[in-house]
N, C-alpha and C. Protein backbone atom coordinates (compact mmCIF):
# COMPACT_ATOMS: atom_id res chain seq x y z
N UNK A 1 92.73 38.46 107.15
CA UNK A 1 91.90 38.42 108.32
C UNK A 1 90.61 39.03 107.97
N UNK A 2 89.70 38.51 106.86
CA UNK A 2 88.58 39.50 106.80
C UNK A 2 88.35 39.67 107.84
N UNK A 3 87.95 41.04 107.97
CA UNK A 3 87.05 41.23 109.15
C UNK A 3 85.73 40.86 108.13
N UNK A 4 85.81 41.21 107.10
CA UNK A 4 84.57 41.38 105.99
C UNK A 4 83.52 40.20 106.16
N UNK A 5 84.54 39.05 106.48
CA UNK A 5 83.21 38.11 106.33
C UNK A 5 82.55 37.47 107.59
N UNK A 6 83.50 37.76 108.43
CA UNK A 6 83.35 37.15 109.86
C UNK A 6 82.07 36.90 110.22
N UNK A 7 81.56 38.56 109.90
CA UNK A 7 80.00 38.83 110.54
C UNK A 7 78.83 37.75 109.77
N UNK A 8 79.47 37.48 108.52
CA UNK A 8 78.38 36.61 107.79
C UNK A 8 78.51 35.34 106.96
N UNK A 9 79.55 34.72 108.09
CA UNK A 9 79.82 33.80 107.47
C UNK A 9 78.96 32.48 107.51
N UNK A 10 78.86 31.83 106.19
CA UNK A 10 77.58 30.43 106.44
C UNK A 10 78.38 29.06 106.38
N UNK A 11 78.50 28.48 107.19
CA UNK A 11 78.52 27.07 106.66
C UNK A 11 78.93 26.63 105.51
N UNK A 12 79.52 25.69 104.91
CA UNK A 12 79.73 25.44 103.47
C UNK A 12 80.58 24.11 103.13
N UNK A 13 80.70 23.37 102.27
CA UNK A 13 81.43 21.83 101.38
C UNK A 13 83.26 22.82 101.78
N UNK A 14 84.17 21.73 102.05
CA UNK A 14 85.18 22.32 101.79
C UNK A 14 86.05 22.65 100.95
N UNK A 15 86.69 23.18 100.95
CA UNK A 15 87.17 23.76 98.95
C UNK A 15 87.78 23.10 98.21
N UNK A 16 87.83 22.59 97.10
CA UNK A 16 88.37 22.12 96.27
C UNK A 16 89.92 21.96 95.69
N UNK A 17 90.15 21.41 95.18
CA UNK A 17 91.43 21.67 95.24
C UNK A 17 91.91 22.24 93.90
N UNK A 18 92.61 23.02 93.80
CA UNK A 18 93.52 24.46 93.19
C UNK A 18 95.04 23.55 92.67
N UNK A 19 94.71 24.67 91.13
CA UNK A 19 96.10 24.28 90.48
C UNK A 19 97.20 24.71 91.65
N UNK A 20 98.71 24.34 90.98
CA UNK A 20 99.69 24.94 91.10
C UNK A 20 99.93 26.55 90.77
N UNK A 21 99.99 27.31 92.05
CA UNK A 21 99.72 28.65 92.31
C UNK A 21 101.25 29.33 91.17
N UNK A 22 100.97 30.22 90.73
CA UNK A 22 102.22 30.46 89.57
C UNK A 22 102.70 31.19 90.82
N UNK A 23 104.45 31.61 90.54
CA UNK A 23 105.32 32.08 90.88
C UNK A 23 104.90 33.54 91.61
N UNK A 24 104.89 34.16 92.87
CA UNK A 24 104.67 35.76 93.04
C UNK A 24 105.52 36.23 92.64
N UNK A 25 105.62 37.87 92.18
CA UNK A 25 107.13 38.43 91.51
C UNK A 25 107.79 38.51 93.05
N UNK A 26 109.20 38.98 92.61
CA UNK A 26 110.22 38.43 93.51
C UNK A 26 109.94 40.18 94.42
N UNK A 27 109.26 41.40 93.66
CA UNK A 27 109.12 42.57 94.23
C UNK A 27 107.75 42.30 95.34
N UNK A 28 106.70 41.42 94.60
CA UNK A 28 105.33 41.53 95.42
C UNK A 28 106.21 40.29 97.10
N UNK A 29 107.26 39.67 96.56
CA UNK A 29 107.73 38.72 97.35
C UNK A 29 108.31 39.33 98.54
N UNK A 30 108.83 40.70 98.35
CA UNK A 30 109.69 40.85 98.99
C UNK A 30 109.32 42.21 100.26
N UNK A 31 108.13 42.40 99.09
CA UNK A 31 107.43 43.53 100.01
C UNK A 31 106.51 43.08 101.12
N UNK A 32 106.03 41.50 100.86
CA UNK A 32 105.27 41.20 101.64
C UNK A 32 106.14 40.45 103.05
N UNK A 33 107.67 40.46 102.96
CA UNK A 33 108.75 40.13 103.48
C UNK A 33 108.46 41.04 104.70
N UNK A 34 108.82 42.64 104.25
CA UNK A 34 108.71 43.75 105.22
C UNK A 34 107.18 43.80 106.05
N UNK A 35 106.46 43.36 105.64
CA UNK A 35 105.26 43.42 106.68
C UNK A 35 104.94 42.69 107.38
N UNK A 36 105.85 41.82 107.42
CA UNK A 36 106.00 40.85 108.97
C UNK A 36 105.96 41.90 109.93
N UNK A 37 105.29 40.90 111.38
CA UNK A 37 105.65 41.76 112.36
C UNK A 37 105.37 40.18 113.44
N UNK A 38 106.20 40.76 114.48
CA UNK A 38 106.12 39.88 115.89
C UNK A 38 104.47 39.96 116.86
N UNK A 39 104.11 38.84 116.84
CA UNK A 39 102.73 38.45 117.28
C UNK A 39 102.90 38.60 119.00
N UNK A 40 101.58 39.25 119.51
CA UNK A 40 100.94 39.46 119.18
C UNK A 40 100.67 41.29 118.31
N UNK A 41 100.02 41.32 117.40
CA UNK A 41 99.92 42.50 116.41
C UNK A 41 99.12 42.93 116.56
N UNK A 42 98.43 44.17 116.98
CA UNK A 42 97.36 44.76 116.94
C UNK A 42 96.90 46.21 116.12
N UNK A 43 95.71 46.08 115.60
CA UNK A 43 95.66 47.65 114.75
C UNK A 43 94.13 47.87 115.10
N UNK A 44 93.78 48.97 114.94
CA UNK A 44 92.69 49.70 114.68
C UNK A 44 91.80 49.38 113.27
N UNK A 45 90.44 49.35 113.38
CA UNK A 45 90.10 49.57 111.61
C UNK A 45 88.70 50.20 112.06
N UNK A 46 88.46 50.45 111.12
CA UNK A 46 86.78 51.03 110.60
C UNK A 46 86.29 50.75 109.40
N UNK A 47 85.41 50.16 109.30
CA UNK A 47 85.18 49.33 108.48
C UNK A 47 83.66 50.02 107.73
N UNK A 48 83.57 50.01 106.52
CA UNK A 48 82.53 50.42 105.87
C UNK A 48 81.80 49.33 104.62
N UNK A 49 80.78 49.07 105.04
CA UNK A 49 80.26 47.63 104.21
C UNK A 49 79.04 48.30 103.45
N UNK A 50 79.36 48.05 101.89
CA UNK A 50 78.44 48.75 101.28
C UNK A 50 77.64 47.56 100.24
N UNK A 51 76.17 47.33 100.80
CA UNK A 51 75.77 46.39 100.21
C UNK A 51 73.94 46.88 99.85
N UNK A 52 74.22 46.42 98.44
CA UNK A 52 72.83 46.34 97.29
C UNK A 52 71.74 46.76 97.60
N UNK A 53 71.49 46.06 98.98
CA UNK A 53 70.44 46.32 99.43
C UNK A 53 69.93 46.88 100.81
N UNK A 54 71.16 48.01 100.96
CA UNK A 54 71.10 49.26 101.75
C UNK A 54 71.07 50.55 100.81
N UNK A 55 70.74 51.54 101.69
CA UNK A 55 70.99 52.76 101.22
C UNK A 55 72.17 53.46 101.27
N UNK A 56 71.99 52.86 102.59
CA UNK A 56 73.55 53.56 103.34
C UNK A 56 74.49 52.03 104.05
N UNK A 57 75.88 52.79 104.15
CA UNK A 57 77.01 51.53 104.16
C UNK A 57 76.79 51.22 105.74
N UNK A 58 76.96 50.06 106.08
CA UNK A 58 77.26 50.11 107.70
C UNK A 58 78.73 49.80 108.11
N UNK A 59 78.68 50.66 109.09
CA UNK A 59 79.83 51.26 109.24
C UNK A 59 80.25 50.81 110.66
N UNK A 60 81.52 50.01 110.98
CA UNK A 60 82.26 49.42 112.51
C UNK A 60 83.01 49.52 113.14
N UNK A 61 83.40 50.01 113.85
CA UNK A 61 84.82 50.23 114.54
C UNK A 61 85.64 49.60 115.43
N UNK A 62 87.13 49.36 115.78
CA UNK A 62 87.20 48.42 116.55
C UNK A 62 88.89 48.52 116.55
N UNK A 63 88.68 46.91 116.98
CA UNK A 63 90.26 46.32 116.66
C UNK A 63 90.92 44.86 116.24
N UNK A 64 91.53 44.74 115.51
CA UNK A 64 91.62 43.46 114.65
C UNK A 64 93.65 43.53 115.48
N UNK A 65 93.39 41.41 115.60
CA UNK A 65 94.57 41.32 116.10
C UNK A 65 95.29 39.55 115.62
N UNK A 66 96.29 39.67 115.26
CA UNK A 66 96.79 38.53 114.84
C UNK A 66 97.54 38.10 116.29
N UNK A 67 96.92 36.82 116.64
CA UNK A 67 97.42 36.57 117.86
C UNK A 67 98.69 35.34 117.96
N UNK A 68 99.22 35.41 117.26
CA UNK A 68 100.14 34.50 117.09
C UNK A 68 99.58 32.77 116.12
N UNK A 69 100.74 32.32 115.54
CA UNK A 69 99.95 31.05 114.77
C UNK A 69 98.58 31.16 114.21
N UNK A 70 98.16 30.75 113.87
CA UNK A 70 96.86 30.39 112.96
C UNK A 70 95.48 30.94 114.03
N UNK A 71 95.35 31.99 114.27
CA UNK A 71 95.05 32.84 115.74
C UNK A 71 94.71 34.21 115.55
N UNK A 72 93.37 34.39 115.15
CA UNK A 72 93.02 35.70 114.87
C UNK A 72 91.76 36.51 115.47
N UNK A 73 91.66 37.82 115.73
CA UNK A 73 90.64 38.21 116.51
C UNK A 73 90.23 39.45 115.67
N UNK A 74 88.74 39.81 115.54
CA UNK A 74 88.35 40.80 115.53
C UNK A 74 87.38 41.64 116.66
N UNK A 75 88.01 42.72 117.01
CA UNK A 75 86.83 43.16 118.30
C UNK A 75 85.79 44.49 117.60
N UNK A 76 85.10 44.52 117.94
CA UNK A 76 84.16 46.00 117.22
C UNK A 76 83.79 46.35 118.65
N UNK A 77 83.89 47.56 118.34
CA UNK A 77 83.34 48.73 119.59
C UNK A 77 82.40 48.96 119.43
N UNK A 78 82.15 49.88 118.48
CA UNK A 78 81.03 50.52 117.95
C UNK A 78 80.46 49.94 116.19
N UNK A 79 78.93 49.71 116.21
CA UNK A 79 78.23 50.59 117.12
C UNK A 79 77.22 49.64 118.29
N UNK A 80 78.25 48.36 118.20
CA UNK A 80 77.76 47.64 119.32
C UNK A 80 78.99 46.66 119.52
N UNK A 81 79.20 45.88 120.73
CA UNK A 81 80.35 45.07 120.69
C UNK A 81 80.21 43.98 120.44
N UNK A 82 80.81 43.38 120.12
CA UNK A 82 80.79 42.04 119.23
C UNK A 82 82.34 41.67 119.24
N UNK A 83 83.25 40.22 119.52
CA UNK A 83 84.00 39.26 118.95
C UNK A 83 83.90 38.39 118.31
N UNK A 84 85.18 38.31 117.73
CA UNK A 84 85.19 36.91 116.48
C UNK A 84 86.24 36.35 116.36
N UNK A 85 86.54 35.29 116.98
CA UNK A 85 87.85 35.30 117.24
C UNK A 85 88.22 33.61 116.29
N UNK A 86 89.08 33.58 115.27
CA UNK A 86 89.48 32.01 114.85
C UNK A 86 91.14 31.41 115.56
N UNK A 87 90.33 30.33 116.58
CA UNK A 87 91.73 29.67 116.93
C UNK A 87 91.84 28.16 117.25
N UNK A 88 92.43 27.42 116.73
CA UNK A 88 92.39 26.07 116.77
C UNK A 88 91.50 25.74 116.10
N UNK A 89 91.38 26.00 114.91
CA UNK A 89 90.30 25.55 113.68
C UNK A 89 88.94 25.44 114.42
N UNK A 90 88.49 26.47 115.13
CA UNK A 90 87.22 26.81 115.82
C UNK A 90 87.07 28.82 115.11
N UNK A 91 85.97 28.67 114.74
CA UNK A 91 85.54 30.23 114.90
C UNK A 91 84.84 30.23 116.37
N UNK A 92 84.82 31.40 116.72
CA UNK A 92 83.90 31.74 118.02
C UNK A 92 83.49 33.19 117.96
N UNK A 93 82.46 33.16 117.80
CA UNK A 93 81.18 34.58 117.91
C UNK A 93 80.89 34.96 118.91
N UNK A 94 81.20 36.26 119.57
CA UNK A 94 80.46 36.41 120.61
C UNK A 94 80.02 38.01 121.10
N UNK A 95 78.32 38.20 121.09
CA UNK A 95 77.92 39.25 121.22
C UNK A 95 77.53 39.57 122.82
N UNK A 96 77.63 40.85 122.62
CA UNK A 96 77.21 41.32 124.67
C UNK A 96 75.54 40.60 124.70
N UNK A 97 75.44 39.95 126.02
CA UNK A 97 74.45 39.54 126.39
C UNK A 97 73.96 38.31 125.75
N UNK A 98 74.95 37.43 125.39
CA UNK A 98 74.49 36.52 123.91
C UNK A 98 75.04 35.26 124.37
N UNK A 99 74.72 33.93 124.21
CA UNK A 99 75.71 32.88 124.06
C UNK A 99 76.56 32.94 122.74
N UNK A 100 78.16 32.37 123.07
CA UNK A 100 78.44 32.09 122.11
C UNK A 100 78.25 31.57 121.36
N UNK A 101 78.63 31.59 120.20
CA UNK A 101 78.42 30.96 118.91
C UNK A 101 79.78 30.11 118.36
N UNK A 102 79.78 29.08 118.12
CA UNK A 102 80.74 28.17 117.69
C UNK A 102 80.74 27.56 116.59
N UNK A 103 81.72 27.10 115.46
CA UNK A 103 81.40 26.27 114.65
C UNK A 103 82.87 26.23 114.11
N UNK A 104 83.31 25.21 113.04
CA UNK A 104 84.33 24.57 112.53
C UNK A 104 84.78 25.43 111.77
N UNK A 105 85.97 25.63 111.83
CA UNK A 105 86.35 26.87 110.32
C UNK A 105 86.73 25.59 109.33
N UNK A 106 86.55 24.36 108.97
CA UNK A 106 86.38 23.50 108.19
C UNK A 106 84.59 23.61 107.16
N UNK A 107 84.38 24.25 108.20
CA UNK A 107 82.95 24.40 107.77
C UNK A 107 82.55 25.82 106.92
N UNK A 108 83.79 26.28 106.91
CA UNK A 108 83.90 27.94 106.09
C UNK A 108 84.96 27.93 105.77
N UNK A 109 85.12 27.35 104.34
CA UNK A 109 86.42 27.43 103.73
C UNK A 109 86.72 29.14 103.24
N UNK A 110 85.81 30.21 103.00
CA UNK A 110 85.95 31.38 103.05
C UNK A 110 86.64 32.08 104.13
N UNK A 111 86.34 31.62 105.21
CA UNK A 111 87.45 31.91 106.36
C UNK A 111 88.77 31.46 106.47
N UNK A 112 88.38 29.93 105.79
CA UNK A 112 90.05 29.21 106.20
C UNK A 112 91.39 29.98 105.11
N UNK A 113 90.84 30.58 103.77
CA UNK A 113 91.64 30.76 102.39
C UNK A 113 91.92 32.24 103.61
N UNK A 114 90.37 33.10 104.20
CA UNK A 114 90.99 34.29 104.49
C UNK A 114 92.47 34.85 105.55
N UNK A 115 91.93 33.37 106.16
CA UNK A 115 92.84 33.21 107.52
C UNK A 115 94.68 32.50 106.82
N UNK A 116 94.33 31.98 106.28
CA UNK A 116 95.75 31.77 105.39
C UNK A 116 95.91 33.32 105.02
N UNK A 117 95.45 33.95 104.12
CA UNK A 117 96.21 34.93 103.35
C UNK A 117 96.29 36.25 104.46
N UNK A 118 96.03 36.53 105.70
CA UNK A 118 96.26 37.02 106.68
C UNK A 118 97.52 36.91 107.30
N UNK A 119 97.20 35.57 108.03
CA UNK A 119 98.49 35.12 108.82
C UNK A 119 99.65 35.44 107.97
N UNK A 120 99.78 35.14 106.94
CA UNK A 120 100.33 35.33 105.48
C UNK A 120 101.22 36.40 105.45
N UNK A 121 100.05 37.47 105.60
CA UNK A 121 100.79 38.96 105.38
C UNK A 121 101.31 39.67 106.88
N UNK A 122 100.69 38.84 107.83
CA UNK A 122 101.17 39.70 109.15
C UNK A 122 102.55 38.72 109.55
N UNK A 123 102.83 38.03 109.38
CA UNK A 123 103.61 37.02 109.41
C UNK A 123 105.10 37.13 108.15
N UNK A 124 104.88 37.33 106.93
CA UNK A 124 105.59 37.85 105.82
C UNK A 124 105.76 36.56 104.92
N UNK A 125 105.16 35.78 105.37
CA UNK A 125 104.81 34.75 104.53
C UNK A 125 104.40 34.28 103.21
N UNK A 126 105.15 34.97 102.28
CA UNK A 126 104.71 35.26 100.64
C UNK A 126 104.31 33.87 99.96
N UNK A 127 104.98 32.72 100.55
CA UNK A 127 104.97 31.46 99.81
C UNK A 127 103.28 30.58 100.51
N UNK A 128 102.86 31.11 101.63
CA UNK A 128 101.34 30.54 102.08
C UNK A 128 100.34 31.46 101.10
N UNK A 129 101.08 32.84 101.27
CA UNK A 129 99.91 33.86 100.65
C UNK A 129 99.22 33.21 99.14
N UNK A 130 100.87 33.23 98.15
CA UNK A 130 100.12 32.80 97.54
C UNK A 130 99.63 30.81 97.01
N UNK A 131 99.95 30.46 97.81
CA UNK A 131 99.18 29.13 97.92
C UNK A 131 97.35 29.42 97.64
N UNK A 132 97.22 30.51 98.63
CA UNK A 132 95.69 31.15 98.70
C UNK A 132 94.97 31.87 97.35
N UNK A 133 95.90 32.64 96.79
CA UNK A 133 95.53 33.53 96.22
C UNK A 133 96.78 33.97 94.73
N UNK A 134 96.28 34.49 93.77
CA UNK A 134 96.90 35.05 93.25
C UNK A 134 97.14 36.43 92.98
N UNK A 135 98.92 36.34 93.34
CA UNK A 135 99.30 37.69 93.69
C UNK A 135 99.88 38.75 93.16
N UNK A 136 99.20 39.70 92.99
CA UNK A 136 99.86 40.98 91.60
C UNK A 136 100.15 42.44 92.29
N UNK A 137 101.06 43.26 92.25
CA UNK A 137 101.64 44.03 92.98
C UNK A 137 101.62 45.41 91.92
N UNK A 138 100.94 46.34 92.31
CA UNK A 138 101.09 47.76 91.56
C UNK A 138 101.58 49.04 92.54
N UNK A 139 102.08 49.58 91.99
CA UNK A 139 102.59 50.93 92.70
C UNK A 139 104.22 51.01 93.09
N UNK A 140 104.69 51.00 93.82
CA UNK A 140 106.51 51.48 93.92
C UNK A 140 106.29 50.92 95.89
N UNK A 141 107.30 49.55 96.16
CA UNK A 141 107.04 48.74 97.67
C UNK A 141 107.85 50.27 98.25
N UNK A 142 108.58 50.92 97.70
CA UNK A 142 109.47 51.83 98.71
C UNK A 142 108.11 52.95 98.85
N UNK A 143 107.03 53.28 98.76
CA UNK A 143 106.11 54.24 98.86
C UNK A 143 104.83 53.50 98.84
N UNK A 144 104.07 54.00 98.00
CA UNK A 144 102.85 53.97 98.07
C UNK A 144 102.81 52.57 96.88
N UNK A 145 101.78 51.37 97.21
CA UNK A 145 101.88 50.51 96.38
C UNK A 145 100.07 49.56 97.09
N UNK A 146 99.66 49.03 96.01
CA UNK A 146 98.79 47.93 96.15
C UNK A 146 98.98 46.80 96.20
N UNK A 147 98.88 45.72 96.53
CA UNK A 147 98.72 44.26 96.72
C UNK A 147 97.10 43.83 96.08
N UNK A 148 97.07 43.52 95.21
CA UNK A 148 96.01 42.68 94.73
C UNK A 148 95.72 41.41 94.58
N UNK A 149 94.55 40.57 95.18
CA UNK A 149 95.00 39.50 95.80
C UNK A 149 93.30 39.07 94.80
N UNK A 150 93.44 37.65 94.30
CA UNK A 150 92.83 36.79 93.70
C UNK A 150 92.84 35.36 93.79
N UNK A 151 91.11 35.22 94.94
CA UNK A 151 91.28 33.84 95.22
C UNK A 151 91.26 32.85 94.27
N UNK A 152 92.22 31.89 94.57
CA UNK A 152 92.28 30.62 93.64
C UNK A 152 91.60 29.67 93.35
N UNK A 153 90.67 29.36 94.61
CA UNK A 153 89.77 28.24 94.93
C UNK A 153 88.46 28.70 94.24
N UNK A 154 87.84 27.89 93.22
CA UNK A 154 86.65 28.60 92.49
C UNK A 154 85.30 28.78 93.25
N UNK A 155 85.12 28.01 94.61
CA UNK A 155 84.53 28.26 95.22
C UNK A 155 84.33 29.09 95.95
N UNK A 156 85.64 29.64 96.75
CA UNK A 156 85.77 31.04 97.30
C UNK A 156 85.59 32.17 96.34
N UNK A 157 86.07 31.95 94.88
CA UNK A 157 85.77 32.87 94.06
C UNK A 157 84.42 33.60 94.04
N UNK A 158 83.25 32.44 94.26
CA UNK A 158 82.11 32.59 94.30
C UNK A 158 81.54 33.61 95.25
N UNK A 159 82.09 33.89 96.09
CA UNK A 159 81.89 34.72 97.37
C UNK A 159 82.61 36.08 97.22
N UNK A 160 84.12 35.87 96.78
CA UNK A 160 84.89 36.86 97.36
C UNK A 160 86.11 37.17 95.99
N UNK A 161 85.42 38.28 94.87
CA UNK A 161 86.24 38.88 93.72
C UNK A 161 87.13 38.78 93.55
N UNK A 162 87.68 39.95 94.77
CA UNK A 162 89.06 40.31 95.02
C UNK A 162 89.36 41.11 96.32
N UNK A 163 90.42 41.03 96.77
CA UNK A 163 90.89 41.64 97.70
C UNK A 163 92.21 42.84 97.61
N UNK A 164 91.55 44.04 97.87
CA UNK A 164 92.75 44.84 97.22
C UNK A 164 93.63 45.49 98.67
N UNK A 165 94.88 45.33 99.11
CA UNK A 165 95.55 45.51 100.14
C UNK A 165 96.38 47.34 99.50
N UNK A 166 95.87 48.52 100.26
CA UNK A 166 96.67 49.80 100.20
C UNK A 166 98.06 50.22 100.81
N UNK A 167 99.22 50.38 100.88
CA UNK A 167 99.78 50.70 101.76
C UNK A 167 100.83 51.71 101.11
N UNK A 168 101.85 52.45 102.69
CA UNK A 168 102.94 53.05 102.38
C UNK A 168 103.94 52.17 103.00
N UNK A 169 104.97 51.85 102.36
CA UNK A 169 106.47 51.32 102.54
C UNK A 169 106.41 49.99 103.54
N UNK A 170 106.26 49.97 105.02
CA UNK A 170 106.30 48.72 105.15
C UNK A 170 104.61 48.37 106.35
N UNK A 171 103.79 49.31 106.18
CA UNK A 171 102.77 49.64 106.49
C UNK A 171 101.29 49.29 105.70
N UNK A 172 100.32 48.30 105.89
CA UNK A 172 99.24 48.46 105.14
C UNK A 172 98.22 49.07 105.64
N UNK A 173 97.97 50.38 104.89
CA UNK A 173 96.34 50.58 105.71
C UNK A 173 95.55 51.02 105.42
N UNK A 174 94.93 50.14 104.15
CA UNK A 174 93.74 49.87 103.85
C UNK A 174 93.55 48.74 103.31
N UNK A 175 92.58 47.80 102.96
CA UNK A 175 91.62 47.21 102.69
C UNK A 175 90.46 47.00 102.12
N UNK A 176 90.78 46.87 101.02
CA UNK A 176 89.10 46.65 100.04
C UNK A 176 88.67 45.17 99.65
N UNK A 177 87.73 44.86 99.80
CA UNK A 177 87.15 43.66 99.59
C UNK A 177 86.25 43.81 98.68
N UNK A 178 86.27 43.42 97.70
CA UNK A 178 84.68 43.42 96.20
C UNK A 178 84.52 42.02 96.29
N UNK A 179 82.39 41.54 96.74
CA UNK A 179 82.60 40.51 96.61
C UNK A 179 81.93 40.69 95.33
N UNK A 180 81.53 38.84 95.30
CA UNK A 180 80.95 38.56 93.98
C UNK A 180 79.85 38.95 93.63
N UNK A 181 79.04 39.58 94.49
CA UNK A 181 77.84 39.91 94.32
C UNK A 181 77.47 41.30 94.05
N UNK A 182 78.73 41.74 94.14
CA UNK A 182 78.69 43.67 93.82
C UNK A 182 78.76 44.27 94.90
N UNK A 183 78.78 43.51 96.37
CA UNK A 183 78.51 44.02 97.63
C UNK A 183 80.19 44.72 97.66
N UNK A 184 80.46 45.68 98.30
CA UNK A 184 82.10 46.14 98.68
C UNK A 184 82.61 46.62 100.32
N UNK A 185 83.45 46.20 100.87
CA UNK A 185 83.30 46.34 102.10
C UNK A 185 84.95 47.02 102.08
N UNK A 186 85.55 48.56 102.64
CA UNK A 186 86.38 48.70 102.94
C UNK A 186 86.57 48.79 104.36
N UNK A 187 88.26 48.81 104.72
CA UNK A 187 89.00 48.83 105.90
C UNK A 187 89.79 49.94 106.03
N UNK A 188 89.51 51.04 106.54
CA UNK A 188 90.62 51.99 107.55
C UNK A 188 91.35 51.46 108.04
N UNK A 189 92.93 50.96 108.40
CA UNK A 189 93.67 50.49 109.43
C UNK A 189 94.70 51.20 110.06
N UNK A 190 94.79 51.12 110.66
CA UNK A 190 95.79 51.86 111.99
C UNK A 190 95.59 53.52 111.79
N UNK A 191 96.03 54.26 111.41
CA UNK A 191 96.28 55.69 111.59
C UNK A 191 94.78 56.01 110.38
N UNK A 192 94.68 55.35 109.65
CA UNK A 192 93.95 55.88 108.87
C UNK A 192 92.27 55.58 109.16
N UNK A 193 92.46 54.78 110.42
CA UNK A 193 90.97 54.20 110.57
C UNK A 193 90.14 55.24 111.43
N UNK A 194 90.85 56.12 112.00
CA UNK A 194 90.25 57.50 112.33
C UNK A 194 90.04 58.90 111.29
N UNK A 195 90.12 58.24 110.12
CA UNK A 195 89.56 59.52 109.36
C UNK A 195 88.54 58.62 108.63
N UNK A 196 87.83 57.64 109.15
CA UNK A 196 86.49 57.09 109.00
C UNK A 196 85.43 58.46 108.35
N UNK A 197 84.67 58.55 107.49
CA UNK A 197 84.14 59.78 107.25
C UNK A 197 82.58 59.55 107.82
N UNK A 198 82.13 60.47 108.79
CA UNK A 198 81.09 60.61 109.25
C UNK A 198 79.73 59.60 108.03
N UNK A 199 79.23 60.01 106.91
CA UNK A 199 78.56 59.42 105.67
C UNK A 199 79.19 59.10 104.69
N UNK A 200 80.28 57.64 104.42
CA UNK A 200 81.32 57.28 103.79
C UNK A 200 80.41 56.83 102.46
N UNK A 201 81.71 57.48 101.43
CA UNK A 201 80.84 56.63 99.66
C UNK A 201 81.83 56.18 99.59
N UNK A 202 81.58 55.24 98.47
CA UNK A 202 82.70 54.30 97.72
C UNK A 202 83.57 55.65 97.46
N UNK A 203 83.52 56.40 96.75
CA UNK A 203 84.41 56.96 95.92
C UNK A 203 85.48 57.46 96.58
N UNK A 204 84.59 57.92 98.11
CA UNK A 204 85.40 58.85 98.77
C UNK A 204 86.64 58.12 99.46
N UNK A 205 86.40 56.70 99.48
CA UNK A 205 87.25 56.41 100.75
C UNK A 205 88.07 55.25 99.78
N UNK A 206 87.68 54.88 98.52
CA UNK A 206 88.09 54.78 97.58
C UNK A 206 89.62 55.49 97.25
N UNK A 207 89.20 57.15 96.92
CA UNK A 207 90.59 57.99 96.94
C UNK A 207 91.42 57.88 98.43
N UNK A 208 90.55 58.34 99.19
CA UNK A 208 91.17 57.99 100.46
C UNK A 208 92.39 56.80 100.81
N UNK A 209 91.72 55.35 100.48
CA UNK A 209 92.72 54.21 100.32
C UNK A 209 93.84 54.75 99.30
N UNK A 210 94.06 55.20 98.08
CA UNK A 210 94.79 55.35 97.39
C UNK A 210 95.49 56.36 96.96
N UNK A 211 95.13 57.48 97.89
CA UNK A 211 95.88 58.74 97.73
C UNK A 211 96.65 59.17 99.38
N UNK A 212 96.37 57.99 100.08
CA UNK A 212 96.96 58.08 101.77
C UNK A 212 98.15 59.24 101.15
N UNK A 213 99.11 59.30 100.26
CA UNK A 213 100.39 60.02 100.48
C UNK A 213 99.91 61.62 100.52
């Protein structure tokens, strides 16, 4: 579910088509088993987007929600409100005081790979995930472990590095996104999206994602 790209997503050819996705291990298979959950799902995040040509990261708060089927929402609170919601192969944008904004998620295959490998993981869907992406698993699923996720489509590649998923046992909560351009955008989620750090660095929230225990 990026929230990552929602805010900036452009238009685009639709993606190409992708080898035969190799096998996920039967551990990254099984962990992504346990993080199913019954729709509708809701969490918290805070989001910190650190890009080239800032000084400082901008930083969002909110709530991200898998609304059942192919059905996803992001809300931001702060530091202004804003929705983004993808449902029925429609994105829809919508800021306070604003018309909406509409367009085809055919028309952003960056959304459509993200929205697969989402539904994916909130759902426990290991065999869509990796259709999307290729999937490599570090750390111990009974504790603390990563999900590292590598899009397949060379076009999405172009946009979006990698996606690195943090969690404890059957819980994810964090989120790192490196795109291709050096830009990096992390995710606080649920319990951890309130220790958002007042002036967040990579490094800090970096350890943060990976030392949660």
């Amino acid at each position: 579910m990026s929230p990552l790209l929602w805010g900036n997503a452009s238009a685009s050819e639709a993606p190409s088509a992708t080898s035969t996705p190799a096998t996920t291990s039967s551990s990254a298979q099984a962990l992504i088993a346990t993080l199913g959950q019954p729709a509708p799902a809701r969490t918290a995040f805070a989001e910190a987007r650190f890009m080239r040509v800032l000084e400082r990261p901008l930083v969002v708060s909110g709530e991200l929600a898998w609304l059942g089927g192919d059905r996803l929402q992001r809300r931001v609170d702060h530091p202004q409100q804003e929705t983004a919601t993808i449902a029925d192969g429609e994105v829809t944008q919508q800021r306070t005081g604003k018309s909406p904004r509409h367009f085809s998620l055919s028309r952003a295959p960056q959304l459509q790979v993200l929205l697969d490998s989402f539904v994916a993981l909130l759902s426990g869907d290991a065999g869509r995930l990796q259709q999307a992406f290729e999937v490599r698993l570090s750390g111990d699923p009974a504790s603390t472990w990563t999900l590292t996720l590598l899009p397949r489509d060379a076009k999405v590649a172009k946009t979006v590095a990698s996606i690195a998923i943090d969690g404890v046992g059957k819980q994810s909560l964090c989120m790192r996104m490196q795109e291709a351009d050096g830009d990096l955008a992390i995710d606080l989620l649920g319990t951890l999206a309130a220790k958002m750090p007042v002036q967040p660095t990579r490094e800090a929230l970096q350890a943060l994602c990976q030392g949660m225990h």
